[in-house]
N, C-alpha and C. Protein backbone atom coordinates (compact mmCIF):
# COMPACT_ATOMS: atom_id res chain seq x y z
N UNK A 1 0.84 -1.18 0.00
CA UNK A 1 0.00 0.00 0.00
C UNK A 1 0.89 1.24 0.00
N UNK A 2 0.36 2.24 -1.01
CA UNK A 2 1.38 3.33 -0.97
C UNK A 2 0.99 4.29 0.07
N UNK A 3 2.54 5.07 0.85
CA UNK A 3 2.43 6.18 1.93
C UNK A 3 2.04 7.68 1.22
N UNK A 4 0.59 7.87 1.63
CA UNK A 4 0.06 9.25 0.80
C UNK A 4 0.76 9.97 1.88
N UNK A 5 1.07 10.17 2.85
CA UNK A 5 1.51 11.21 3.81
C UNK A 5 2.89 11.07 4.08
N UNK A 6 3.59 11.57 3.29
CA UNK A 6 5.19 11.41 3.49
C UNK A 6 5.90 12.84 2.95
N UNK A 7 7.15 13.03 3.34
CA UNK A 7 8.08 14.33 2.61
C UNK A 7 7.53 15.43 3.15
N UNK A 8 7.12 16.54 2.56
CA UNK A 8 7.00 17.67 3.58
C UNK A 8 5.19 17.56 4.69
N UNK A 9 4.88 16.71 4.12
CA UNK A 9 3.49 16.56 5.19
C UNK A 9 4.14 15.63 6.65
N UNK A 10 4.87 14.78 6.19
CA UNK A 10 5.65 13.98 7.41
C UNK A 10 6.28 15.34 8.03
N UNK A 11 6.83 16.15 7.64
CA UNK A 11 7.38 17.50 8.00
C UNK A 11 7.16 18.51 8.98
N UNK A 12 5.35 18.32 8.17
CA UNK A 12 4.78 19.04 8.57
C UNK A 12 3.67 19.35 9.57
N UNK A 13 4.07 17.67 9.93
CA UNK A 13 2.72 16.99 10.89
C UNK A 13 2.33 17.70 11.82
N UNK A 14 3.29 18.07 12.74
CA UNK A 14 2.98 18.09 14.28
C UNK A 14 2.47 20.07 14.07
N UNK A 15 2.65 20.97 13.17
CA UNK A 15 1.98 21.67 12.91
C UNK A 15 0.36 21.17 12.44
N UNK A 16 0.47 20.64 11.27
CA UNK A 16 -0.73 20.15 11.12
C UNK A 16 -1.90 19.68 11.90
N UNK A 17 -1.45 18.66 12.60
CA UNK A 17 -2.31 18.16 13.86
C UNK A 17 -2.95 19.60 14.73
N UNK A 18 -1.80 20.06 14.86
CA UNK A 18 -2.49 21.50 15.82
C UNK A 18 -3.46 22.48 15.29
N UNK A 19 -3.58 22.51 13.76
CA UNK A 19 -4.53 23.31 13.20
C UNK A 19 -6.18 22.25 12.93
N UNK A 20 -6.30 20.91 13.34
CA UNK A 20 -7.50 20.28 13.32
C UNK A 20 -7.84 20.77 14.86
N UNK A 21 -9.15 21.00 14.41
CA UNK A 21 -10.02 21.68 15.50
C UNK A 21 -10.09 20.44 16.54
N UNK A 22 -10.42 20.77 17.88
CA UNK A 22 -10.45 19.32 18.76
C UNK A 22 -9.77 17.85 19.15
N UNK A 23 -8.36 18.17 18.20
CA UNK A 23 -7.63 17.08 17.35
C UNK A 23 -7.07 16.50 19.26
N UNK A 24 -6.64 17.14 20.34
CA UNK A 24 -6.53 16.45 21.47
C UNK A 24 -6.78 16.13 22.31
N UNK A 25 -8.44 16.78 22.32
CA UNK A 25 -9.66 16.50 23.23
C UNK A 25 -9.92 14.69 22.31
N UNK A 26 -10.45 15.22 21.33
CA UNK A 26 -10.89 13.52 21.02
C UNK A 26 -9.61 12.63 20.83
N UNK A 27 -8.31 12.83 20.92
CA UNK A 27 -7.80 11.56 21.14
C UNK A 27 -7.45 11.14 22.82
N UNK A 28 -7.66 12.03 23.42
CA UNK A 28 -8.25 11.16 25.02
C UNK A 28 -9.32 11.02 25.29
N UNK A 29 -10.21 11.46 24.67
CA UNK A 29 -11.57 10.58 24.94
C UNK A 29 -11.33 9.19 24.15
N UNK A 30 -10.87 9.21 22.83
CA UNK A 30 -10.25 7.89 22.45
C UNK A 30 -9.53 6.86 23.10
N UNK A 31 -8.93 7.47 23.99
CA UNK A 31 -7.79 6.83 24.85
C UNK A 31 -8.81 5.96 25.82
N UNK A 32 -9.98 6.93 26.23
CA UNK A 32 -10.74 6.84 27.78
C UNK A 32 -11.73 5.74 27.15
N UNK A 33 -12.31 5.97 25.90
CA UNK A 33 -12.82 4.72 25.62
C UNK A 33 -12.50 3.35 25.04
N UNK A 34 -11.29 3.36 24.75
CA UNK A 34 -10.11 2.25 24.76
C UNK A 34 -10.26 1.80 26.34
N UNK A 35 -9.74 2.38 27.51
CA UNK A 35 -9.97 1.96 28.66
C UNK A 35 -11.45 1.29 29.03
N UNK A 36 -12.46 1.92 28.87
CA UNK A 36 -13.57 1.52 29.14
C UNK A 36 -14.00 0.15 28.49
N UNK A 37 -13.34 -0.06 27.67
CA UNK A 37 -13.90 -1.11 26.40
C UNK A 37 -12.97 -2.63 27.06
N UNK A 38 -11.31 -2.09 27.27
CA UNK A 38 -10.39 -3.53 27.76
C UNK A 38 -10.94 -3.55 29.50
N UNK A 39 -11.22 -3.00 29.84
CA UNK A 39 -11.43 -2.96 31.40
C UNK A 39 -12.06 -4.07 32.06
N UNK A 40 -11.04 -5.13 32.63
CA UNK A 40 -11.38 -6.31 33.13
C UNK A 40 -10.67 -7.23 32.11
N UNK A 41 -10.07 -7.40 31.13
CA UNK A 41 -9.49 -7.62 30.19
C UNK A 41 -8.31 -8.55 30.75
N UNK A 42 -7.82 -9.89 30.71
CA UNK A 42 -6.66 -9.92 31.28
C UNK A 42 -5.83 -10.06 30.21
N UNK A 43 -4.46 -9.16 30.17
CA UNK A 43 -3.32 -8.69 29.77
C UNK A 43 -4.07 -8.48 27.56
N UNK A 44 -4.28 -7.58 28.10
CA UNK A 44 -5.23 -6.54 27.19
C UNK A 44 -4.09 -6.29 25.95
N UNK A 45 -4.03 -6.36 24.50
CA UNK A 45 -3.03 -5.81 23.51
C UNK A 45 -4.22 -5.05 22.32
N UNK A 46 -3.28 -4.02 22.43
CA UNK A 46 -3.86 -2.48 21.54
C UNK A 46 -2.71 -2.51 20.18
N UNK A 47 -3.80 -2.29 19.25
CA UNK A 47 -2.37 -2.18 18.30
C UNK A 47 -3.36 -0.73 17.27
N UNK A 48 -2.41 -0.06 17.61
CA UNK A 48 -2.44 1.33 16.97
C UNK A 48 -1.71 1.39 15.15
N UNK A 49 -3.25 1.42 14.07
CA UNK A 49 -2.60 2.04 13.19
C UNK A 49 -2.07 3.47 12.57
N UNK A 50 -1.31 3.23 12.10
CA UNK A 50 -0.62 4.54 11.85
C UNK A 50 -0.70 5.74 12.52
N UNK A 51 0.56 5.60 13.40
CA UNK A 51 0.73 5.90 14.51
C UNK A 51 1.81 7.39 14.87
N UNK A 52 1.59 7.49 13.24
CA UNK A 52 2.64 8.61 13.17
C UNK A 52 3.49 9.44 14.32
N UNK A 53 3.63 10.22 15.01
CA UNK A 53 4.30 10.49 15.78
C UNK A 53 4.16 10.33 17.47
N UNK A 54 3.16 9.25 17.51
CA UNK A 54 2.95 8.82 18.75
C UNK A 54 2.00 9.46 19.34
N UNK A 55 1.21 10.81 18.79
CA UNK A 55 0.37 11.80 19.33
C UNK A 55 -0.66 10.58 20.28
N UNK A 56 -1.24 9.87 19.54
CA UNK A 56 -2.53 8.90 20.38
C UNK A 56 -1.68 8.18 21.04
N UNK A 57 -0.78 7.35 20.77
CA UNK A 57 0.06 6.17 21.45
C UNK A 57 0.04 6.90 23.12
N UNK A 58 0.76 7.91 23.45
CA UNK A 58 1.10 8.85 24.79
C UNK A 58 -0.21 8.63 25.20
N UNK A 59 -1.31 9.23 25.01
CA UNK A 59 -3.21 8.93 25.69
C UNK A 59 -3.37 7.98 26.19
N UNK A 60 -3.33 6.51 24.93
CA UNK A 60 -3.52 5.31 25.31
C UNK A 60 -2.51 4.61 26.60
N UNK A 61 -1.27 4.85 26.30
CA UNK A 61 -0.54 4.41 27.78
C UNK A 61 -0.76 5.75 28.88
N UNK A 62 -1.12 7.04 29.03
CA UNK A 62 -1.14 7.70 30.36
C UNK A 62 -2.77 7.02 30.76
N UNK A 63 -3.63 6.09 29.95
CA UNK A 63 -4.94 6.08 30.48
C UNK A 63 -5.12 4.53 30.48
N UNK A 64 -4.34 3.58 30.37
CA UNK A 64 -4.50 2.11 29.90
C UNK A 64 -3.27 1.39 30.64
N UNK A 65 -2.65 0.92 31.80
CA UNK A 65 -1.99 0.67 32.39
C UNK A 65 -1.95 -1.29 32.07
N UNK A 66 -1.16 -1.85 32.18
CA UNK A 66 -0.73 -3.23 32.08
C UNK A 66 -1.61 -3.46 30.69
N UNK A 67 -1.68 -3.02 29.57
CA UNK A 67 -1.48 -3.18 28.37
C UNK A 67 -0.26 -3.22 27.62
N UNK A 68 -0.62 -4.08 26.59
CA UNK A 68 1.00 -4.28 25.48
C UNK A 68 0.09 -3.49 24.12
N UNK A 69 1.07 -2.61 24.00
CA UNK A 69 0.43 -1.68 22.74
C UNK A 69 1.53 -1.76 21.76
N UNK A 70 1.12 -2.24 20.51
CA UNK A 70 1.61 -2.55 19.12
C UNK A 70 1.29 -0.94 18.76
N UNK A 71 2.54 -0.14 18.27
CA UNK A 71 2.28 0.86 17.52
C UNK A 71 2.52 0.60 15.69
N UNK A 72 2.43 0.84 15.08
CA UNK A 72 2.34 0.58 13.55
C UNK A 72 1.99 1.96 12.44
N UNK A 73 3.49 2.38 11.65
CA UNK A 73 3.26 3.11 11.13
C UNK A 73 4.09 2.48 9.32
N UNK A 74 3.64 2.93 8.78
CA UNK A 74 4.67 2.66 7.25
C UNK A 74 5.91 3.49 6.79
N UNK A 75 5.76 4.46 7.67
CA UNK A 75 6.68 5.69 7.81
C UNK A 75 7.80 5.48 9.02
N UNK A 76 9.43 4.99 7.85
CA UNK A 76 10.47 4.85 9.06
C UNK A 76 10.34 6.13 9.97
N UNK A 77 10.50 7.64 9.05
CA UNK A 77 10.80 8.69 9.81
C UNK A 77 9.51 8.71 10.93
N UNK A 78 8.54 8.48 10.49
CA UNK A 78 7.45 8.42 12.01
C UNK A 78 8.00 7.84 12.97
N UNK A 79 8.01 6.75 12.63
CA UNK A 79 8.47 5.50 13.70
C UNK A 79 9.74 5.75 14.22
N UNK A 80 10.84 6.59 13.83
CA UNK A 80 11.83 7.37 14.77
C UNK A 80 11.15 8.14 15.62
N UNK A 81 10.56 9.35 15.17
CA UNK A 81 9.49 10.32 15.94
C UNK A 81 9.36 9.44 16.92
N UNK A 82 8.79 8.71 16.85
CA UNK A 82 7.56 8.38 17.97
C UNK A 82 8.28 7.20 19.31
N UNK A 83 9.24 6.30 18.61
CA UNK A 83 10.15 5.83 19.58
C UNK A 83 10.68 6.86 20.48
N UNK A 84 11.18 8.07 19.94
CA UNK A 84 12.01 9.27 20.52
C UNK A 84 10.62 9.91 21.86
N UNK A 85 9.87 10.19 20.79
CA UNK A 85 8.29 10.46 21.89
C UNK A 85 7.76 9.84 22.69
N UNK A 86 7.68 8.38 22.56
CA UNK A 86 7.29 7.37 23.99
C UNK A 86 8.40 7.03 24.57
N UNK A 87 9.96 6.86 24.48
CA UNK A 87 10.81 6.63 25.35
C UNK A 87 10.52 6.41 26.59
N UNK A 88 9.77 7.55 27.11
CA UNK A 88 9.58 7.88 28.78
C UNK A 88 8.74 6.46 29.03
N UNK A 89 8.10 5.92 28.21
CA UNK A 89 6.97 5.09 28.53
C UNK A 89 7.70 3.34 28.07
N UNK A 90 8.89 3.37 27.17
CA UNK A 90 9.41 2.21 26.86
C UNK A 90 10.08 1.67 27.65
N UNK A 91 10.64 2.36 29.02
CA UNK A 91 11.36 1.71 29.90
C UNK A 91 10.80 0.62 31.05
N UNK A 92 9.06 1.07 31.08
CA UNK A 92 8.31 0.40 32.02
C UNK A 92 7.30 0.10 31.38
N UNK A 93 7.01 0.18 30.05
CA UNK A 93 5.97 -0.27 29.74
C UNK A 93 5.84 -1.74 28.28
N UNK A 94 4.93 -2.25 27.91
CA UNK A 94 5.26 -2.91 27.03
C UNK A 94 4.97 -2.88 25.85
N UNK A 95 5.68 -2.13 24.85
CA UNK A 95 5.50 -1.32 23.67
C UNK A 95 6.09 -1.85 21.95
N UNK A 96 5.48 -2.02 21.43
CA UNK A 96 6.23 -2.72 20.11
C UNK A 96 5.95 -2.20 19.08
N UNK A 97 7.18 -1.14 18.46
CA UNK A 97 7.04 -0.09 17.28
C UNK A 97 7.51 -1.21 16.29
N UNK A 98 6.75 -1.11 15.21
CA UNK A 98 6.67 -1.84 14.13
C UNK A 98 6.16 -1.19 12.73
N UNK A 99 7.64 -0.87 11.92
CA UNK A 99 7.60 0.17 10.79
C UNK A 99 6.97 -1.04 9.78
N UNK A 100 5.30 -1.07 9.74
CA UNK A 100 5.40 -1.76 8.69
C UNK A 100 3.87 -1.15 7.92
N UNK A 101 3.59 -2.13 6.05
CA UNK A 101 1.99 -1.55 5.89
C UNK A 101 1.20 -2.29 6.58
N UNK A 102 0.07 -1.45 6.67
CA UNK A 102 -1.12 -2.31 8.03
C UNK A 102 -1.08 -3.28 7.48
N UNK A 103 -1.44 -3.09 6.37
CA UNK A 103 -2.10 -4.49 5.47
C UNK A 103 -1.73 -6.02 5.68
N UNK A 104 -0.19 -5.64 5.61
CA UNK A 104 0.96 -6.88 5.56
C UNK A 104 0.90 -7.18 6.87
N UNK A 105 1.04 -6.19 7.97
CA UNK A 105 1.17 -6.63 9.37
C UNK A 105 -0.27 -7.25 9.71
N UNK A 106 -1.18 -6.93 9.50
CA UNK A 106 -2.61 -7.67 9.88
C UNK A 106 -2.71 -9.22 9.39
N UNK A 107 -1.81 -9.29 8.11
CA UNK A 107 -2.25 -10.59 7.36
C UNK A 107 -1.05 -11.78 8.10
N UNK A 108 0.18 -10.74 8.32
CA UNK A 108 1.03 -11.56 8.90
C UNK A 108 1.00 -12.09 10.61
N UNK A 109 0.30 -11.24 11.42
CA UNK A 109 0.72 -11.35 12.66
C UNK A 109 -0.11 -12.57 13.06
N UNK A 110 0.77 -13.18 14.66
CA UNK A 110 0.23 -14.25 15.39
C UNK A 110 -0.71 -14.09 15.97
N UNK A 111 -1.14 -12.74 16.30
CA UNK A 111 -1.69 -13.04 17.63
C UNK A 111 -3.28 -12.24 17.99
N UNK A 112 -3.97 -11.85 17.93
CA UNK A 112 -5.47 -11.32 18.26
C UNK A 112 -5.27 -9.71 18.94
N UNK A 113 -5.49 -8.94 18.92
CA UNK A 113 -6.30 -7.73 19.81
C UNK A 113 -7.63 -7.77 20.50
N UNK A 114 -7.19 -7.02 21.70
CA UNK A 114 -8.23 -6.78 22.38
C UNK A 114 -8.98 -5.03 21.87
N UNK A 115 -8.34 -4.50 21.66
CA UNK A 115 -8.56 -3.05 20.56
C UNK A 115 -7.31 -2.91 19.47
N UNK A 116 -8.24 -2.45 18.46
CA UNK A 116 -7.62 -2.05 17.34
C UNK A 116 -7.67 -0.50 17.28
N UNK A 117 -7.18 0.77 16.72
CA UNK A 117 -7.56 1.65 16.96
C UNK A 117 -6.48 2.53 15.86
N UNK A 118 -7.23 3.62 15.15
CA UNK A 118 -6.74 4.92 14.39
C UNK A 118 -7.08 5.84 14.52
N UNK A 119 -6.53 7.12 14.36
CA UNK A 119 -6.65 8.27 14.20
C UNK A 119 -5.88 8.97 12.93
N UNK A 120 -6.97 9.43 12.29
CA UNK A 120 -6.12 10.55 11.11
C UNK A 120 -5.29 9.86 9.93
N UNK A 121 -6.03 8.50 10.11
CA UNK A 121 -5.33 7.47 9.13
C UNK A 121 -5.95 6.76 7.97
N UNK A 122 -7.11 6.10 8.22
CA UNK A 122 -7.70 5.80 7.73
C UNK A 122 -8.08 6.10 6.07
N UNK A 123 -8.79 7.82 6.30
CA UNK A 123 -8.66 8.42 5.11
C UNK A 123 -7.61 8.48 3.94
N UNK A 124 -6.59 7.66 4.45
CA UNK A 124 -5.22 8.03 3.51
C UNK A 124 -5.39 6.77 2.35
N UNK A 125 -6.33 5.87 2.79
CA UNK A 125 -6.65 4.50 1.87
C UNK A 125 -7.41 4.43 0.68
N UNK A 126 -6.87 3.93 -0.40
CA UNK A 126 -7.98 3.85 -1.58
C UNK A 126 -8.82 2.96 -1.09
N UNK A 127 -10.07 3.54 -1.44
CA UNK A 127 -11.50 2.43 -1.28
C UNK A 127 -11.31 0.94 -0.91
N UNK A 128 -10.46 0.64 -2.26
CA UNK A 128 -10.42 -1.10 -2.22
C UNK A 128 -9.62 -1.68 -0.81
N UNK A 129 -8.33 -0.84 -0.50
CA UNK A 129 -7.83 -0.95 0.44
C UNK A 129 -8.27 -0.67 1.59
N UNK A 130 -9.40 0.31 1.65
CA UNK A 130 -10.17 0.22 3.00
C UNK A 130 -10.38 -0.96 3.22
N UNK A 131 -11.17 -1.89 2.43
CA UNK A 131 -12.17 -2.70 2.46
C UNK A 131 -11.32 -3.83 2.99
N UNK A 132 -10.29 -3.71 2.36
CA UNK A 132 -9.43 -4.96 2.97
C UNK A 132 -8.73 -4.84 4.41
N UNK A 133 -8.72 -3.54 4.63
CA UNK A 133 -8.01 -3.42 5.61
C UNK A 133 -9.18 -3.69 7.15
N UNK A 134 -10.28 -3.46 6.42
CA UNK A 134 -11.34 -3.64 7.58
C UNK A 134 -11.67 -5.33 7.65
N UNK A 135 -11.47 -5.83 6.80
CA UNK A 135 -11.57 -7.10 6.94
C UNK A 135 -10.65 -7.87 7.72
N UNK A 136 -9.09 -7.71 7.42
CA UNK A 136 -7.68 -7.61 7.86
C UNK A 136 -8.52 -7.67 9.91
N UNK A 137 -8.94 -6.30 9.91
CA UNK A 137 -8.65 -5.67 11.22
C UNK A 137 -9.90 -6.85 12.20
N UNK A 138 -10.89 -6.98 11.11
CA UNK A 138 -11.87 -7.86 11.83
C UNK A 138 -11.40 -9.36 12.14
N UNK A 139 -10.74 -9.93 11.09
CA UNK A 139 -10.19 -11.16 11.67
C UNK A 139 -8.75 -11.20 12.73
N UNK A 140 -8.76 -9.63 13.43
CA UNK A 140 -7.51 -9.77 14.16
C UNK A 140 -8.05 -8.98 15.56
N UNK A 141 -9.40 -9.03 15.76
CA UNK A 141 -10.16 -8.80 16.72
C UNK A 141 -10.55 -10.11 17.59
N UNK A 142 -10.11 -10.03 18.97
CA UNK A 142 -10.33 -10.94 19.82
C UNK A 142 -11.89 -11.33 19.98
N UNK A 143 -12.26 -11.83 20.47
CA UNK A 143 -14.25 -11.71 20.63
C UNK A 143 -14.08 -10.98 21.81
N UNK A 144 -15.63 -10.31 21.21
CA UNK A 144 -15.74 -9.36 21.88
C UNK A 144 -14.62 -7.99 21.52
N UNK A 145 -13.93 -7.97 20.94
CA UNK A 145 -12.89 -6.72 20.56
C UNK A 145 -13.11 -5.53 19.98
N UNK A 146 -12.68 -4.26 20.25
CA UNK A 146 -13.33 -3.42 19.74
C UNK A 146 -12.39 -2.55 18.73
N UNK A 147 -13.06 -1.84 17.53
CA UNK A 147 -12.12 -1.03 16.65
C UNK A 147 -12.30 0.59 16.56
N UNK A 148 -12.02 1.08 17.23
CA UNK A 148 -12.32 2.83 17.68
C UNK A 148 -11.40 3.48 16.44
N UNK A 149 -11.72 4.30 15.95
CA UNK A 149 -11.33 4.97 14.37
C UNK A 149 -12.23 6.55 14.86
N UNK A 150 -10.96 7.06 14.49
CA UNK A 150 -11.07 8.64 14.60
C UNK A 150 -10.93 9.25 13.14
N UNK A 151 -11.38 9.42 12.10
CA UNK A 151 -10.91 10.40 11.01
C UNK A 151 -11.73 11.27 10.56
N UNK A 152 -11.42 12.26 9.29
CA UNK A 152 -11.99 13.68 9.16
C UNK A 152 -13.16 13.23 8.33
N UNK A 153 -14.27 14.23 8.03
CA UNK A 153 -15.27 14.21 7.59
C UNK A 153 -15.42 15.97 6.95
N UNK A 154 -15.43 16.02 6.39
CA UNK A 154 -15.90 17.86 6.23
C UNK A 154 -17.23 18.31 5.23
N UNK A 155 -18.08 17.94 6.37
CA UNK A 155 -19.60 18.25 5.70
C UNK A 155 -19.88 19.53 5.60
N UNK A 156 -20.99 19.59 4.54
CA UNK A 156 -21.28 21.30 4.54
C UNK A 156 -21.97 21.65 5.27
N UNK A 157 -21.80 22.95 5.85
CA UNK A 157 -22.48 23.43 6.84
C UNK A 157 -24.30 23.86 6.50
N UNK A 158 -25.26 23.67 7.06
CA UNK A 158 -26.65 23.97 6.38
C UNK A 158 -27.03 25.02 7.01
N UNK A 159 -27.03 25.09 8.48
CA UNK A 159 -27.52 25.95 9.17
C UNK A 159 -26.47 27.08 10.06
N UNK A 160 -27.05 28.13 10.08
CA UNK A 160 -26.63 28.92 11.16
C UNK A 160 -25.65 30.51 10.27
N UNK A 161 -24.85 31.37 11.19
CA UNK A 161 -24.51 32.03 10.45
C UNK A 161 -23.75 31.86 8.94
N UNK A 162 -23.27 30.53 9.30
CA UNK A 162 -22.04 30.04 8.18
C UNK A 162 -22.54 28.99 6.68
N UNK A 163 -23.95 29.05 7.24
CA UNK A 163 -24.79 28.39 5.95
C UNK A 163 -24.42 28.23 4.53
N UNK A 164 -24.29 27.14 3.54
CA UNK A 164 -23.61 26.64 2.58
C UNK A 164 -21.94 26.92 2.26
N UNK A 165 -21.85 26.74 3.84
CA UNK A 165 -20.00 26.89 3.52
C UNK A 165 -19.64 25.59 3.71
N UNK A 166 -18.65 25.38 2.72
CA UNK A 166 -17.87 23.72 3.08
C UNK A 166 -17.19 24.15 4.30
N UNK A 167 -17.08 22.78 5.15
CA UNK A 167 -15.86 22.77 6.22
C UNK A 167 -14.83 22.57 5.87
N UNK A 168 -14.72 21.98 4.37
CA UNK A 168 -13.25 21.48 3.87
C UNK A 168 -12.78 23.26 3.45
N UNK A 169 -13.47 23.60 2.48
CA UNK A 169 -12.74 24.89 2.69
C UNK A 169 -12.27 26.25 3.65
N UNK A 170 -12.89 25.89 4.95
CA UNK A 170 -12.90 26.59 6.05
C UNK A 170 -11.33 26.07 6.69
N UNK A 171 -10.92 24.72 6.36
CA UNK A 171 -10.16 24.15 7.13
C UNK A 171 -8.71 24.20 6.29
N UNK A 172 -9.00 24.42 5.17
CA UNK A 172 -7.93 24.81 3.88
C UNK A 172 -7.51 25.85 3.95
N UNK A 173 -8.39 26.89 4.56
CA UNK A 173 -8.10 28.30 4.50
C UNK A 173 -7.31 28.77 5.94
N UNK A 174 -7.80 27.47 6.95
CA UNK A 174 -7.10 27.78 8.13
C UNK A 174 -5.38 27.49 7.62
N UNK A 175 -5.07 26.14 7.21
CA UNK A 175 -4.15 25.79 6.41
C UNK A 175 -2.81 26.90 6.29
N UNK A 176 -4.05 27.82 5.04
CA UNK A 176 -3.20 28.59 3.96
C UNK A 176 -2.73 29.81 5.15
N UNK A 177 -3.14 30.00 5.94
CA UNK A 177 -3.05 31.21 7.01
C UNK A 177 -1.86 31.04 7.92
N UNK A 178 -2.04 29.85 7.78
CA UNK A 178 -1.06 29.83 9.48
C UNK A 178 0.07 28.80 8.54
N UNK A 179 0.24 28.05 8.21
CA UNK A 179 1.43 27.04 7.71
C UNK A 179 2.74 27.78 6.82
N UNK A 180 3.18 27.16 6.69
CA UNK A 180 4.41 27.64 5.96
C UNK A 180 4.10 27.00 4.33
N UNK A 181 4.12 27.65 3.37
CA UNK A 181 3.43 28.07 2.13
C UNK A 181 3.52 26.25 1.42
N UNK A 182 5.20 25.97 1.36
CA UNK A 182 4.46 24.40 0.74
C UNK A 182 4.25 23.17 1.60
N UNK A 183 4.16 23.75 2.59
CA UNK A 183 3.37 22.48 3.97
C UNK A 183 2.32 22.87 3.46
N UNK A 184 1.61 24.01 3.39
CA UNK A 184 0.35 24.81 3.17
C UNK A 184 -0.30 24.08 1.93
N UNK A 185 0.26 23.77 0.77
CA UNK A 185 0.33 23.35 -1.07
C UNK A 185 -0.14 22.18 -0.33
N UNK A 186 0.87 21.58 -0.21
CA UNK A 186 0.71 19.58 0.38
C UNK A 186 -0.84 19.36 0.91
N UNK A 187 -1.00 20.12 2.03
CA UNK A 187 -1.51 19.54 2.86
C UNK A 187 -2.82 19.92 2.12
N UNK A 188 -3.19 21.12 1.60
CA UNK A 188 -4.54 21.43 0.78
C UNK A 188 -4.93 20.48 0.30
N UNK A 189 -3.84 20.12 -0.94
CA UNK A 189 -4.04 19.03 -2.10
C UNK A 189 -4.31 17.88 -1.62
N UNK A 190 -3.48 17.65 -0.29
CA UNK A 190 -3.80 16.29 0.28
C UNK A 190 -5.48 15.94 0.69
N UNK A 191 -5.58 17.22 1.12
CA UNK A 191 -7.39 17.06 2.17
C UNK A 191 -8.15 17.45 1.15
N UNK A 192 -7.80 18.01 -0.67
CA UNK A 192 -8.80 17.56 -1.45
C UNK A 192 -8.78 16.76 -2.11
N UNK A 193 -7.60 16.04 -2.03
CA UNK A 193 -8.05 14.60 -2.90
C UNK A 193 -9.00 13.53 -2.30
N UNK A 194 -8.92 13.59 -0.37
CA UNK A 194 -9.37 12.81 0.25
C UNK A 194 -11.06 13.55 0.07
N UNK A 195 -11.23 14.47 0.01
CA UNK A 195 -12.79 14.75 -0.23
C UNK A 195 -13.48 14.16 -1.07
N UNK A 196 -12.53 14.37 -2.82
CA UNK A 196 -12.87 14.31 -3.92
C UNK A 196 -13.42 12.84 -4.11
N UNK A 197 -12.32 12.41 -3.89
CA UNK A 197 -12.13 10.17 -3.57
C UNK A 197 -13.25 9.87 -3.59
């Protein structure tokens, strides 16, 4: 599967992330309902796709204690990031960064989840590859297992002062304002191809 998010968007991430509205409120409520879901669980494994710089990984271990969390990105340079970013948590905790595509790692691995879980990832998949990848993720769900998926949506607005405005262009324009001009290019083009799709 090819990496749509690489070169100056890998670059440009940890800006990026900060310009999605709510982007770290809902990944600890993500985190909190990961907890709620393994709770009672004995020796509970989370495997996080694309995991880019560890942003969710940090949630899930400050809120999920005696879990083994599989992080999984396709991106070596992420998967530096994010080793460098959970460190604090690799010395006592039980953590397994694994630079690989979901795809391959779902079809290859031994062993079941008790949660599966993404953020901000998902969308990066052609159709067909969704489809497989949800299949992938379902036969690697324990019973009873759950798959929590966080990604963007940008519906048009109908009501209120802001009536027939896209959110995608509200969020493009935040983009073009604040980023640095070809993080700014990338990342546009990126969030309209994923509309267009």
């Amino acid at each position: 599967m090819e990496n749509r998010y690489d070169g100056k968007l890998r670059e440009g991430n940890q800006a990026i992330i900060d310009l999605i509205p709510g982007n770290y409120v809902l990944r600890i409520i993500l985190a909190l309902e990961i907890k709620k879901a393994i709770s009672g669980k004995e020796k509970p494994r989370i495997l996080e796709i694309g995991c880019g710089e560890g942003d969710l990984s940090k949630y899930i271990l400050d809120h999920n204690d005696n879990v083994t969390l599989d992080v999984l990105d396709i991106s070596p340079k992420m998967m530096e990031i994010t080793r460098k970013n959970l460190y604090r948590y690799s010395t006592h905790r039980n953590i397994n960064f694994i630079c690989k595509d979901a795809l391959t790692f779902l079809r290859e691995c031994n062993h079941t989840y008790s949660a599966i879980t993404s953020a901000w990832t998902v969308h990066n998949f052609k159709w067909k590859d969704k489809i497989k990848l949800f299949k992938a993720i379902y036969q690697k769900l324990n019973k009873n297992g759950k798959l929590f998926l966080m990604d963007k949506i940008y519906p048009p607005v109908k009501q209120g002062f802001m009536q027939n405005t896209n959110m995608l262009d509200i969020q493009c324009n935040r983009y073009a304002l604040y980023l640095d001009n070809t993080i700014a290019s990338e990342i546009i083009s990126h969030e309209q191809t994923d509309f267009l799709a």
